[in-house]
Protein backbone atom coordinates (compact mmCIF):
# COMPACT_ATOMS: atom_id res chain seq x y z
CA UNK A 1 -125.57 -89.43 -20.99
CA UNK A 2 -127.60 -90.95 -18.08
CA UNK A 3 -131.11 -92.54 -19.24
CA UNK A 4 -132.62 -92.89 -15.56
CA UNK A 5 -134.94 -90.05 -16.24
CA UNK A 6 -136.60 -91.80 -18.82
CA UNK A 7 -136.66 -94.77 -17.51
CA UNK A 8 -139.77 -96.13 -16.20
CA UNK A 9 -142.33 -94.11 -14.04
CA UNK A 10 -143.01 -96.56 -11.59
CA UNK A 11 -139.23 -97.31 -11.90
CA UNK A 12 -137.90 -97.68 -8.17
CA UNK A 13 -134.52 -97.28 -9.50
CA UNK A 14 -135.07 -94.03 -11.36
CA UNK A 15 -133.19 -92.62 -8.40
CA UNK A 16 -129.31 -94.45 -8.70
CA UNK A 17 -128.40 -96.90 -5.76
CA UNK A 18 -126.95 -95.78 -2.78
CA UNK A 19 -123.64 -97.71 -3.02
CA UNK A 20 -122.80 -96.69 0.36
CA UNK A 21 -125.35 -97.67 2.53
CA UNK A 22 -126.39 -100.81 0.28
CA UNK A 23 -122.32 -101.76 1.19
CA UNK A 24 -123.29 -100.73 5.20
CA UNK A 25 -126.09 -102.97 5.13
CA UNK A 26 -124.68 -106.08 3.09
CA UNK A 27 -121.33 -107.01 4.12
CA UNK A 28 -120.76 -109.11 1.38
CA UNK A 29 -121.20 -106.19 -1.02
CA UNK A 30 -118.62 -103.95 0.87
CA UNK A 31 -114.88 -105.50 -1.05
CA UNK A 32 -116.67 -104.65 -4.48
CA UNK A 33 -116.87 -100.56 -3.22
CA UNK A 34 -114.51 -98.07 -3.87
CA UNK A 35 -113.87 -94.37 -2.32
CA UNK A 36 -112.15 -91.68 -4.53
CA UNK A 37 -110.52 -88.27 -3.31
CA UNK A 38 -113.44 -86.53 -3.56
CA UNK A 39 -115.37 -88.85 -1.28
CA UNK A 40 -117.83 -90.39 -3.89
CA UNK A 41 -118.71 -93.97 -3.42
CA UNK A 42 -119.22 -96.24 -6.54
CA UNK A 43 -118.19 -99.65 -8.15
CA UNK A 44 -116.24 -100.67 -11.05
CA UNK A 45 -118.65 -101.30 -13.75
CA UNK A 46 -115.89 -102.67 -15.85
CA UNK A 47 -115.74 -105.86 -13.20
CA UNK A 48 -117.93 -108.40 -13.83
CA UNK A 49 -117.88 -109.86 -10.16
CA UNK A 50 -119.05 -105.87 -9.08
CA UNK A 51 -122.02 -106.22 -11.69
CA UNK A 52 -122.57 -110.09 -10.25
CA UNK A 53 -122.35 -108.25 -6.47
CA UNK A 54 -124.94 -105.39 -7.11
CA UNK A 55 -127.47 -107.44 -8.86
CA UNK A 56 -127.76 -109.79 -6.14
CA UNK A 57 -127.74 -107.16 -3.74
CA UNK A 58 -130.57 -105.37 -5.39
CA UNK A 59 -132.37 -108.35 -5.29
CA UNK A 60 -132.03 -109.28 -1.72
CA UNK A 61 -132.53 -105.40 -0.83
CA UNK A 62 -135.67 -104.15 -2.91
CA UNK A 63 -137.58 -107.68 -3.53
CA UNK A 64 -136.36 -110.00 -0.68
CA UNK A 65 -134.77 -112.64 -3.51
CA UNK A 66 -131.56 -114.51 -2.50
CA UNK A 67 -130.67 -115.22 -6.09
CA UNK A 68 -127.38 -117.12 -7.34
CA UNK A 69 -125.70 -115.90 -10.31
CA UNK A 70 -122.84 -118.52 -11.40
CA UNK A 71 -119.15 -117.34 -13.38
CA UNK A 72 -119.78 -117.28 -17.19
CA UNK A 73 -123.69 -116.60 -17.03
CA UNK A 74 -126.03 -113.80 -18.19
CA UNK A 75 -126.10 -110.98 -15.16
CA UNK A 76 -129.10 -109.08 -15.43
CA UNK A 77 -129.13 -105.64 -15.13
CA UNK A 78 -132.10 -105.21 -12.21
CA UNK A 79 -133.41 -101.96 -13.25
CA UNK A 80 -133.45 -103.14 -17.12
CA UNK A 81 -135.39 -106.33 -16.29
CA UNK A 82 -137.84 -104.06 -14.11
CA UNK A 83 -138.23 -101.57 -16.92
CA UNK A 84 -139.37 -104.98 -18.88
CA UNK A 85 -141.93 -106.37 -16.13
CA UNK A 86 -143.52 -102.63 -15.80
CA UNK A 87 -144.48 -102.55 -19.40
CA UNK A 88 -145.37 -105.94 -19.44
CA UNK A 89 -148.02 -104.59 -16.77
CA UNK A 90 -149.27 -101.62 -18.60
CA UNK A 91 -149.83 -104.47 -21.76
CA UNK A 92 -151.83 -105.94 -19.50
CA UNK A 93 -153.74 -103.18 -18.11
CA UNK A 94 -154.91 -102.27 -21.63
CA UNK A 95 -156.03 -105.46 -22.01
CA UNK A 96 -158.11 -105.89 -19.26
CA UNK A 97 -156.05 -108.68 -17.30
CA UNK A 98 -155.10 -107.48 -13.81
CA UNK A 99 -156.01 -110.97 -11.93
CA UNK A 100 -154.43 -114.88 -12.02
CA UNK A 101 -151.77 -113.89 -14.93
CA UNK A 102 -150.03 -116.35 -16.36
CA UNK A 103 -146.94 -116.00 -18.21
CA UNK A 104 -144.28 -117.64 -20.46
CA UNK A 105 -140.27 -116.65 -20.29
CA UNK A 106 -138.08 -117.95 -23.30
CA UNK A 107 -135.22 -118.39 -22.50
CA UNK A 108 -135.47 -117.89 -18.86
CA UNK A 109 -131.14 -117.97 -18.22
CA UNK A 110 -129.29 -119.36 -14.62
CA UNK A 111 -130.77 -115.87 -12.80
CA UNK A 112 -134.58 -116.89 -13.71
CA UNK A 113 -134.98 -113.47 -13.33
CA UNK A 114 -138.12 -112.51 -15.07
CA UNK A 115 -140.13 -115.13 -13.24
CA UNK A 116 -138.41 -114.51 -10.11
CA UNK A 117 -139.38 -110.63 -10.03
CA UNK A 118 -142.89 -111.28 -12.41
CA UNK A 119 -143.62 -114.23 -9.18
CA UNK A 120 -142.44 -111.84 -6.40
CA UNK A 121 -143.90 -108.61 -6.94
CA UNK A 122 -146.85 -109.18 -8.91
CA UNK A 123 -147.87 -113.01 -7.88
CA UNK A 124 -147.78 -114.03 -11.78
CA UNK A 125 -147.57 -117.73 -12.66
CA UNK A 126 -144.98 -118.07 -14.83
CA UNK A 127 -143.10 -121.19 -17.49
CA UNK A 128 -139.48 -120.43 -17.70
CA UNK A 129 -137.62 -122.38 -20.89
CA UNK A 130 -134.53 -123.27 -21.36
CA UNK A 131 -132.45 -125.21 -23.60
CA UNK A 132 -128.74 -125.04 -21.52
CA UNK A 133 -129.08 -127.84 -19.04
CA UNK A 134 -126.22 -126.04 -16.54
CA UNK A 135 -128.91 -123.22 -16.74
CA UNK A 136 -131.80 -125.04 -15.72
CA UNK A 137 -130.31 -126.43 -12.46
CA UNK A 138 -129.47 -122.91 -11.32
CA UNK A 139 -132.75 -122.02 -12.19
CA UNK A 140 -134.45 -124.32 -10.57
CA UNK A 141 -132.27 -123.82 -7.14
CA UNK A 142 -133.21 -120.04 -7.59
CA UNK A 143 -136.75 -120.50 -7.88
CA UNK A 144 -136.36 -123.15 -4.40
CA UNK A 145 -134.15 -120.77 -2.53
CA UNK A 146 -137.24 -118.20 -2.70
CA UNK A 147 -140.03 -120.61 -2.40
CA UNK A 148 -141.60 -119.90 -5.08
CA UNK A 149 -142.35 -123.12 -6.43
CA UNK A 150 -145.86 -122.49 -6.28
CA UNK A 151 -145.31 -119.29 -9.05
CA UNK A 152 -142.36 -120.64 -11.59
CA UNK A 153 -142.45 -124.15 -13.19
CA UNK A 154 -138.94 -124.53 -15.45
CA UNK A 155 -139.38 -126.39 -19.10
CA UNK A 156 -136.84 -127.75 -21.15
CA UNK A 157 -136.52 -126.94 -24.52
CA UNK A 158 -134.75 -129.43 -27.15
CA UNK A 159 -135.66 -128.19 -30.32
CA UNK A 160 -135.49 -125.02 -32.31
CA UNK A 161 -139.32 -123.85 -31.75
CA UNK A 162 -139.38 -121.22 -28.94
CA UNK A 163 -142.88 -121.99 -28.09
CA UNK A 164 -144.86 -124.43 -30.10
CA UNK A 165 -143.69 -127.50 -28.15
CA UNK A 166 -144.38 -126.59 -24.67
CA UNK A 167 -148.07 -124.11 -25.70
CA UNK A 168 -150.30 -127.19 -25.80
CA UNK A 169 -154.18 -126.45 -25.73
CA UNK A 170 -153.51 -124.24 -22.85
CA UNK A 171 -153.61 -120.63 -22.79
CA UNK A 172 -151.34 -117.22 -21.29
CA UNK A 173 -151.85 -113.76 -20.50
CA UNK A 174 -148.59 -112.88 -22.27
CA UNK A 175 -144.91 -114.26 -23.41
CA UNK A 176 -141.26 -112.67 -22.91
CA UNK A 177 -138.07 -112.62 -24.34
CA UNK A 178 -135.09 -111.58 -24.17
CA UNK A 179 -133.32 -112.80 -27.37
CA UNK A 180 -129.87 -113.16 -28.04
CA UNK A 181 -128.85 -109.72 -29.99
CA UNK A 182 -125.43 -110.73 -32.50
CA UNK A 183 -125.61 -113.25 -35.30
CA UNK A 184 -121.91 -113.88 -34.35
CA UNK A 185 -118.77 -114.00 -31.76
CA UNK A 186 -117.42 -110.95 -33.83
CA UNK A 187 -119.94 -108.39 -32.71
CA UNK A 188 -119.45 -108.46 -29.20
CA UNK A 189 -115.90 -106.57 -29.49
CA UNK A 190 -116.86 -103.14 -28.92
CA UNK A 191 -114.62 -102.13 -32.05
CA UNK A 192 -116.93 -104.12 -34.58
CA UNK A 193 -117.74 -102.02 -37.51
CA UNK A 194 -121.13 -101.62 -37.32
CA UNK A 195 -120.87 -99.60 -34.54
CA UNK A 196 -120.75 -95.45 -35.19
CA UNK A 197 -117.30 -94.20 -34.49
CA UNK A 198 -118.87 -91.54 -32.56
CA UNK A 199 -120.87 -94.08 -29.91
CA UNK A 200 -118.82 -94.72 -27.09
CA UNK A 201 -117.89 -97.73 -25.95
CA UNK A 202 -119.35 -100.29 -23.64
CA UNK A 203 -118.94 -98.98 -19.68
CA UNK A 204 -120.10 -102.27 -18.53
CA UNK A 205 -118.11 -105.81 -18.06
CA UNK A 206 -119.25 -108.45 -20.61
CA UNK A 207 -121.07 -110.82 -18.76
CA UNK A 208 -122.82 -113.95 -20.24
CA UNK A 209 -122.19 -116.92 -21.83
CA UNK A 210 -121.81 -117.10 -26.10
CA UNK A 211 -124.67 -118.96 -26.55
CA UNK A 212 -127.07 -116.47 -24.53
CA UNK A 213 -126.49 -113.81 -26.45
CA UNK A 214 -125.08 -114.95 -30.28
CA UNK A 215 -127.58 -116.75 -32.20
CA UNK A 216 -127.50 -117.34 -35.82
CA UNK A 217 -129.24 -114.51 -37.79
CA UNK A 218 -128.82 -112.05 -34.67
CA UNK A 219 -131.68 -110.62 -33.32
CA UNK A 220 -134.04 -110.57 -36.22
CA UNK A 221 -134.02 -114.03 -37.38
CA UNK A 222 -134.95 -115.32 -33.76
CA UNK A 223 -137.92 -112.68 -33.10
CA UNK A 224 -139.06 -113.25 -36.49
CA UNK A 225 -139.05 -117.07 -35.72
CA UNK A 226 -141.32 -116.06 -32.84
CA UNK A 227 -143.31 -113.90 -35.05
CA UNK A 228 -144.03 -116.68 -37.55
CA UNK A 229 -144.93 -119.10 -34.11
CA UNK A 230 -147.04 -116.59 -32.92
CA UNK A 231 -149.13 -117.03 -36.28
CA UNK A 232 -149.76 -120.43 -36.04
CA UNK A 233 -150.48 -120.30 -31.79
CA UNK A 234 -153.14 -117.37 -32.50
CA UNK A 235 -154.97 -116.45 -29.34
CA UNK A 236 -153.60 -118.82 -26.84
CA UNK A 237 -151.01 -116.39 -26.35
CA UNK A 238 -152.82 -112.92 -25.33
CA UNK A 239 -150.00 -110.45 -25.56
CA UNK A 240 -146.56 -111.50 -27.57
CA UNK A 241 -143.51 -109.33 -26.49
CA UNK A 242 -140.09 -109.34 -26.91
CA UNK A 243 -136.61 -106.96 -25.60
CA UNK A 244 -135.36 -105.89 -29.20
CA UNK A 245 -131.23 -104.62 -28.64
CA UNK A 246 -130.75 -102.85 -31.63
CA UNK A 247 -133.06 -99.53 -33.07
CA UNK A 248 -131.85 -100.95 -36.18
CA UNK A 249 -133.51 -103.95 -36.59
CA UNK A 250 -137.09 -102.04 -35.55
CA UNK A 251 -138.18 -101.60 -39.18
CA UNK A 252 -137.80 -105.14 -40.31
CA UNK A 253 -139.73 -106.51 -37.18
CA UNK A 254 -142.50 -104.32 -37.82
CA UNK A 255 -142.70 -105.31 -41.05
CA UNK A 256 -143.29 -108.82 -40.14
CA UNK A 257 -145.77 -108.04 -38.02
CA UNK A 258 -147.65 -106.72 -40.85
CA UNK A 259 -146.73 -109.85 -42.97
CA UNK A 260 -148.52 -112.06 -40.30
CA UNK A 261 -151.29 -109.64 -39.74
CA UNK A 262 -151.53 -108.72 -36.32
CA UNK A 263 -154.38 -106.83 -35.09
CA UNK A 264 -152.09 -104.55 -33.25
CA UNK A 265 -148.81 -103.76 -31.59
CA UNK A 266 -147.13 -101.59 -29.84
CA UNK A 267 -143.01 -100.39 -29.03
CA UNK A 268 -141.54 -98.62 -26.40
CA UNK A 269 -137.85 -97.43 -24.56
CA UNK A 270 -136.09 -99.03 -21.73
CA UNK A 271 -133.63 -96.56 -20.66
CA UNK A 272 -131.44 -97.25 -17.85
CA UNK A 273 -127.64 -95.82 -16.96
CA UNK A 274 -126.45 -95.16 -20.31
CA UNK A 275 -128.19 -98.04 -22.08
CA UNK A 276 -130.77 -98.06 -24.34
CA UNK A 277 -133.24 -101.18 -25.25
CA UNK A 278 -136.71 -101.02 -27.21
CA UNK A 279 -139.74 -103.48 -26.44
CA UNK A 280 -142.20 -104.79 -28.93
CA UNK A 281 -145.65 -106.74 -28.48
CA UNK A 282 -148.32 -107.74 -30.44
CA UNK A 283 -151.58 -109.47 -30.74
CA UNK A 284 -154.20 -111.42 -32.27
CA UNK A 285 -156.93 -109.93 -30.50
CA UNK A 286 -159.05 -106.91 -31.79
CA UNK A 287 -161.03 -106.33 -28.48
CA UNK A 288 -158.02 -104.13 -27.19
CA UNK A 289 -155.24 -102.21 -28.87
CA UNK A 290 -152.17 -102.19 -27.73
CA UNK A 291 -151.16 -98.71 -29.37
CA UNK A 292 -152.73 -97.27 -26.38
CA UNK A 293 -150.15 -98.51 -24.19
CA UNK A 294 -148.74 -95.17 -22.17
CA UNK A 295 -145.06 -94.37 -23.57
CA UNK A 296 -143.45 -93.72 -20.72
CA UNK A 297 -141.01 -91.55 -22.62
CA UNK A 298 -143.82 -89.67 -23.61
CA UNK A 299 -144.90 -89.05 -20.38
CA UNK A 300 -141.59 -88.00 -18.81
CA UNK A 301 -140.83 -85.62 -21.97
CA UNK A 302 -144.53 -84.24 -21.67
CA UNK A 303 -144.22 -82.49 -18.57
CA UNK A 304 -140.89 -81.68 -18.25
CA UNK A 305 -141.49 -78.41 -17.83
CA UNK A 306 -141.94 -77.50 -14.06
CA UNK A 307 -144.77 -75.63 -12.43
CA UNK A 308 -144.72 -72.16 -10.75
CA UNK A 309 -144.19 -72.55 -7.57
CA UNK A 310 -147.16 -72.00 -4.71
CA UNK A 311 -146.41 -69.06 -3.14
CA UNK A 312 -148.16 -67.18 -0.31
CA UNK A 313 -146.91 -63.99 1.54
CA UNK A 314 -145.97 -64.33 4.91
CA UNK A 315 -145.52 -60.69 5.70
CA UNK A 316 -145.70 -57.04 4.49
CA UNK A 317 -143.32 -55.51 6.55
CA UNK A 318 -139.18 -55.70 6.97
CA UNK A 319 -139.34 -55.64 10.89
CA UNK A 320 -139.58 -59.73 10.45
CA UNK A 321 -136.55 -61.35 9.16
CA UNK A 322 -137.20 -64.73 7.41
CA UNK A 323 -135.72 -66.85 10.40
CA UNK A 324 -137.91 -65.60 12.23
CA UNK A 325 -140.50 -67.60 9.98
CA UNK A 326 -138.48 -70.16 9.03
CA UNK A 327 -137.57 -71.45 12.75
CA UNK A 328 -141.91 -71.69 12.91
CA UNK A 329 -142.02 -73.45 9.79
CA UNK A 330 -139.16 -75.95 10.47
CA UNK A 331 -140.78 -76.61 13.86
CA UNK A 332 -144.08 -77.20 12.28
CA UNK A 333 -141.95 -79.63 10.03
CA UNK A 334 -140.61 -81.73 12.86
CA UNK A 335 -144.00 -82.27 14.35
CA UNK A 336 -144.67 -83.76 11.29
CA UNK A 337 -141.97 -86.72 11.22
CA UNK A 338 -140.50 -85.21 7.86
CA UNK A 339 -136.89 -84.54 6.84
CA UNK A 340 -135.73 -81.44 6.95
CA UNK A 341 -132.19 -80.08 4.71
CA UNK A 342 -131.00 -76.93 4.10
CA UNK A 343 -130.18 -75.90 0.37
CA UNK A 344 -129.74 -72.29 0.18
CA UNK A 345 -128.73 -69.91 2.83
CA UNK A 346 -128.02 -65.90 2.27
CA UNK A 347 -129.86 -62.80 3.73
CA UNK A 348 -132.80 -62.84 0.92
CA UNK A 349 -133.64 -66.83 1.03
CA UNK A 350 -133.49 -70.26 3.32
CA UNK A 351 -134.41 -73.07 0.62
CA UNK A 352 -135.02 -76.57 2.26
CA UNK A 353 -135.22 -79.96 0.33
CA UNK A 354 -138.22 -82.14 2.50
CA UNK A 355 -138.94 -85.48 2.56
CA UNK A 356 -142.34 -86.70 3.99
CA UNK A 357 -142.84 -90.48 5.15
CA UNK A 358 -146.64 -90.57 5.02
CA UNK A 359 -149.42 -87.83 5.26
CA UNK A 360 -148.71 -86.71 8.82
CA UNK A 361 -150.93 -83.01 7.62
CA UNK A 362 -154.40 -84.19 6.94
CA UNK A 363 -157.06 -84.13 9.11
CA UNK A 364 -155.31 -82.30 12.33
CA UNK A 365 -158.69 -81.04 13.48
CA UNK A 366 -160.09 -84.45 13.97
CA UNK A 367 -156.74 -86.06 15.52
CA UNK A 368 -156.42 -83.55 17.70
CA UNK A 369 -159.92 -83.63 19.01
CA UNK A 370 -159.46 -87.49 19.40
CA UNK A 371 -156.22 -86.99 21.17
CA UNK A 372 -157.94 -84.61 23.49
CA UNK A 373 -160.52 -86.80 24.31
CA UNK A 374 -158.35 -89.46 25.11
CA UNK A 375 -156.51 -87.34 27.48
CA UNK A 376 -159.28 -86.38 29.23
CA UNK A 377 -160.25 -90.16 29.96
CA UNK A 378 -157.10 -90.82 31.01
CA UNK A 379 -157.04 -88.27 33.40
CA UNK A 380 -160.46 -89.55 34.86
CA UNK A 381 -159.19 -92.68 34.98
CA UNK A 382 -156.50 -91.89 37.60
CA UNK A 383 -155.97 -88.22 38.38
CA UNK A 384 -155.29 -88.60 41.91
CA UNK A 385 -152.70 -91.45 41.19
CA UNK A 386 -151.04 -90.12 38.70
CA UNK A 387 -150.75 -86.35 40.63
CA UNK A 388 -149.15 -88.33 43.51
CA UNK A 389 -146.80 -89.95 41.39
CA UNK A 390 -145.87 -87.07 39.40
CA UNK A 391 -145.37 -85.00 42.40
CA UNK A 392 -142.82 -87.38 43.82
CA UNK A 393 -141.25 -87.57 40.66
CA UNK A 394 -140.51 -84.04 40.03
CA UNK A 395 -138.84 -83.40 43.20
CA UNK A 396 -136.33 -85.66 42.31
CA UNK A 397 -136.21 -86.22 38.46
CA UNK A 398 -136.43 -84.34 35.49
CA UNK A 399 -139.51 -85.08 32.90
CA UNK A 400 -138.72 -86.83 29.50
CA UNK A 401 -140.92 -86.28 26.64
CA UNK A 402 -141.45 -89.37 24.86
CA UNK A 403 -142.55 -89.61 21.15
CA UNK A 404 -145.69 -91.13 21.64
CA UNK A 405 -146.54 -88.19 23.89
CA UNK A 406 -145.93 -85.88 20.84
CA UNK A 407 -148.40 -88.56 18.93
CA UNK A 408 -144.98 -89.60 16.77
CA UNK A 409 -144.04 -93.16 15.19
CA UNK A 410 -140.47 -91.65 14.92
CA UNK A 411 -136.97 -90.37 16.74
CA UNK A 412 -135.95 -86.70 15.72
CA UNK A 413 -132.75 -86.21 16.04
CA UNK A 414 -131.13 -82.26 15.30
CA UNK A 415 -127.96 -82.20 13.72
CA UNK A 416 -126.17 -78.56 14.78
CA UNK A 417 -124.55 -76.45 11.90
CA UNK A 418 -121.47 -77.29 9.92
CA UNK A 419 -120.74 -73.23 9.37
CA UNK A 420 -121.30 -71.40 12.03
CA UNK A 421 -119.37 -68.44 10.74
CA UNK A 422 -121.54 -68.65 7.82
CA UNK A 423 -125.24 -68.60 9.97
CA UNK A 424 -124.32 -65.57 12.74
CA UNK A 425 -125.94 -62.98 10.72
CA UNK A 426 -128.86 -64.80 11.30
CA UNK A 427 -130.98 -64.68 14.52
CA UNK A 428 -132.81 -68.13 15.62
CA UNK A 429 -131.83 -69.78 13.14
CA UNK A 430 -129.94 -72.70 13.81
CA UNK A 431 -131.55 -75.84 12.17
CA UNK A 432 -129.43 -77.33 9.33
CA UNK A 433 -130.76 -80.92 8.83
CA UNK A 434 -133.06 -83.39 10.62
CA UNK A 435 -133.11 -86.74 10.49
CA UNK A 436 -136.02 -89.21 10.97
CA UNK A 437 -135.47 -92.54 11.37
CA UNK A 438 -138.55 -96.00 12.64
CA UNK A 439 -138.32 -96.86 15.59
CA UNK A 440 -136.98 -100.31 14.82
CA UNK A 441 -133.82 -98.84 12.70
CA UNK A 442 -135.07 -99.24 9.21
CA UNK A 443 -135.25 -96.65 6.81
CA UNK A 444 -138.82 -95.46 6.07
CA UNK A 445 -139.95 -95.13 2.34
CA UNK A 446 -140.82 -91.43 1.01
CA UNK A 447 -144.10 -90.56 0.47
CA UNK A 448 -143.59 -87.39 -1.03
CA UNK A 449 -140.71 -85.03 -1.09
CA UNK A 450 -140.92 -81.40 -1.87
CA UNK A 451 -138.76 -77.57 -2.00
CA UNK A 452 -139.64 -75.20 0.65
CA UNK A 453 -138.47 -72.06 0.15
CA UNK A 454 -138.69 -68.41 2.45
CA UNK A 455 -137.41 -65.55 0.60
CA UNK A 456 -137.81 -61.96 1.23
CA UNK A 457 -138.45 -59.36 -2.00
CA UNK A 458 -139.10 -55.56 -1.48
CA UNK A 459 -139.35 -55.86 2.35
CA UNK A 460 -141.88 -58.70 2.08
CA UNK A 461 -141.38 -62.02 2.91
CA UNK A 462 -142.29 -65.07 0.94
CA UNK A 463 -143.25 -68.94 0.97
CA UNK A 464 -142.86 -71.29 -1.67
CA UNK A 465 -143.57 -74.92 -2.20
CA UNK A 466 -143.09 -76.56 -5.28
CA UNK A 467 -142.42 -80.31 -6.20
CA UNK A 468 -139.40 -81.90 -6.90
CA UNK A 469 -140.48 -83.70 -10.06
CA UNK A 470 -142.91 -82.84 -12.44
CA UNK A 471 -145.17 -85.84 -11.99
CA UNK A 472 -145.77 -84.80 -8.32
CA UNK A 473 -148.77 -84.72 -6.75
CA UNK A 474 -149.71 -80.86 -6.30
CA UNK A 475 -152.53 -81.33 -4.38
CA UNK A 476 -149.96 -82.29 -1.20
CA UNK A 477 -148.60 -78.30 -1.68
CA UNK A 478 -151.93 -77.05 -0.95
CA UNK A 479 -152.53 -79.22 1.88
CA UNK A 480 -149.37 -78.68 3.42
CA UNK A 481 -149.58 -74.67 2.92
CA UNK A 482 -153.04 -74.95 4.60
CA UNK A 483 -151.29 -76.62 7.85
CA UNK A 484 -148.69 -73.65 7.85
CA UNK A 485 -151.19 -71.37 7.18
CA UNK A 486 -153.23 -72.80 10.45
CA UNK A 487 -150.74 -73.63 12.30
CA UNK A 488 -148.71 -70.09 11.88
CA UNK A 489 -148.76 -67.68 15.01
């Protein structure tokens, strides 16, 4: 069962990767995608140079990183390692920190990938460790390739104390880790027998090297070493955290937290795909409490439940069919610079999915009182030139209407019906989808997306809005209904 809708709320990747267009847009990503019958686009998960592929992709897609990930290494799991650096800036919130962070990663791997997102995104200051010298060079050349020398300064490691020999008098905002999980060579075959014959088997290629993720005593034994470090270091360290792989070894981690006295802690969920991890941190300090991190699982399983829909009647009588409103509506839609497609079609309801790209609805009094004026002084400006001009032009032309005539930042282009067999019982209507693309060719981000629906019930017809998740912010509903409303004659 897929995790992604527990995963992190400020997650980018709670919505899956669009294999497709991310193998469109990187050529080098297009040999590792597959087509099947159906059409559906995807990647084999089972091949480690696919997994190597996509993480480097999503790297160089969603945080400008050209990262190198050599044969035998780690690869990181980008949405995973996200989840990670997201609760790592909750930890913080609760704390109070939210400026100059500084950071320590154990065991930082080849990718350097906690620093490298922790540097990018957030502008944290961060040591990476590492004991495998092979390790440290691609580190290093990671951290160079992106420039981010400035951020991420690599330490070796030579002995067995994770953070004792490189803590000095200085102090951090917080430590990671991502610890190896076996205690041996025999755990990574998925058959091993501490694994529930009912839990399915790995879908993903193994991908690391032995020593990055077998370590003697598993799991346990190496958090609990940084457990007892933790002790001794005291408050230099802020905020200690670590990845834990296994629920299992939960209740003996806690427990020596207790042993050592902490003054609090807290655990959480990474889901992702269909993996589970957990997260632990804990402190020495007592002027913040780390049990009142969010739980993001919390949140997500809180609400849930969707909310009724806004509705508001568009008319009383059956002499109006619903395309009659919808073909308004949709227009209104396009005027905004949003995306329009069509979900449900029969005689009693049109549903639309939309997709806004900023707040295009707010304030249309004022804009179009400034636009007015504007035209006015243009027209001031050079009435009789212009009326010359356009006079010759017309006799001999025909008039274009550009976008920034309609006061739009994008191209709207109308894609006719697939079915047209399936639409002629329905007069005017004729708009399937609409597509919005910048003016430059890139994508544009969402800003909020929504269901639009127009259905008719005992002769009277209908509007709906309601969000698409339940975390939405209703108040953009309200807004938008009061444009239709306005804007409906």
């Amino acid at each position: 069962m897929s995790m992604n809708k527990y995963m992190h709320p400020r997650n980018i990747y709670r919505s899956p990767p669009d294999f497709k267009k991310l193998a469109l847009e990187f050529p080098e990503f297009q040999p590792f995608v597959k087509q099947d019958v159906t059409g559906k686009v995807s990647i084999d998960f089972k091949d480690v140079n696919s997994l190597r592929a996509l993480s480097c992709t999503l790297l160089k897609k969603d945080f400008g990183l050209l990262v190198e990930i050599p044969p035998c290494k780690l690869v990181p799991t980008i949405p995973l390692r996200l989840n990670y650096i997201l609760w790592i800036e909750d930890l913080l919130d609760v704390a109070g920190n939210s400026n100059g962070i500084t950071g320590i990663d154990i065991g930082t791997g080849a990718s350097c990938i906690y620093p490298l997102l922790a540097s990018k995104k957030n502008k944290w200051s961060m040591i990476a460790t590492e004991k495998d010298i092979e390790s440290i060079a691609y580190a290093k050349d990671n951290i160079e390739r992106n420039s981010l020398q400035k951020y991420i300064t690599v330490v070796e490691v030579k002995g067995e104390n994770l953070l004792l020999d490189i803590i000095g008098d200085k102090t951090y905002d917080f430590c990671m880790c991502n610890p190896p999980f076996f205690s041996n060579v025999q755990e990574l075959h998925p058959f091993f027998k501490s694994r529930s014959t009912a839990r399915p088997h790995p879908k993903n290629a193994f991908c690391a090297s032995v020593n990055e993720v077998v370590s003697e005593g598993g799991e346990v034994e190496f958090i609990k070493r940084l457990i007892n470090e933790s002790k001794k270091i005291d408050r230099r360290v802020k905020i200690y955290s670590t990845m834990v792989g296994h629920k299992s070894s939960l209740p003996k981690l806690k427990k020596a937290l207790r042993d050592v006295e902490v003054s609090s802690f807290s655990e959480t969920y990474f889901c992702q795909g269909n993996t589970t991890r957990w997260g632990l941190a804990w402190t020495f300090f007592e002027d913040f409490d780390l049990k009142k991190v969010p739980d993001p699982i919390k949140q997500q399983t809180k609400s849930t439940k969707m909310k009724q829909p806004v509705i508001h009647p568009l008319s009383s009588s059956d002499d109006v069919s619903i395309t009659y409103f919808s073909d308004k509506i949709l227009k209104m839609l396009v005027d905004l610079n949003m995306i329009v497609e069509e979900v449900t079609r029969n005689k009693n309801i049109l549903r639309y999915f939309v997709t806004a790209f900023s707040n295009t609805w707010s304030n249309q009094r004022r804009k179009r009182r400034e636009k007015m004026k504007k035209l006015k002084e243009d027209a001031k400006e050079g009435a009789v030139e212009d009326a010359s001009k356009f006079e010759s032009v017309a006799e001999n032309s025909t008039v274009n209407i550009s976008d920034e005539s309609l006061g739009a930042d994008f191209d709207v282009n109308v894609d006719s019906p697939g079915k047209r067999s399936h639409e002629e019982c329905f007069e005017g209507s004729f708009i399937k989808k609409l597509k919005i693309s910048t003016n430059n060719g890139d994508e544009a981000v969402a800003f909020f997306k929504f269901m639009l629906a127009i259905r008719t019930e005992e002769s009277k017809v209908y509007l709906e809005l309601n969000c698409v998740e339940p975390y939405d912010n209703r108040d953009y509903l309200y807004q938008i209904l009061q444009y239709i409303k306005n804007n409906l004659t």
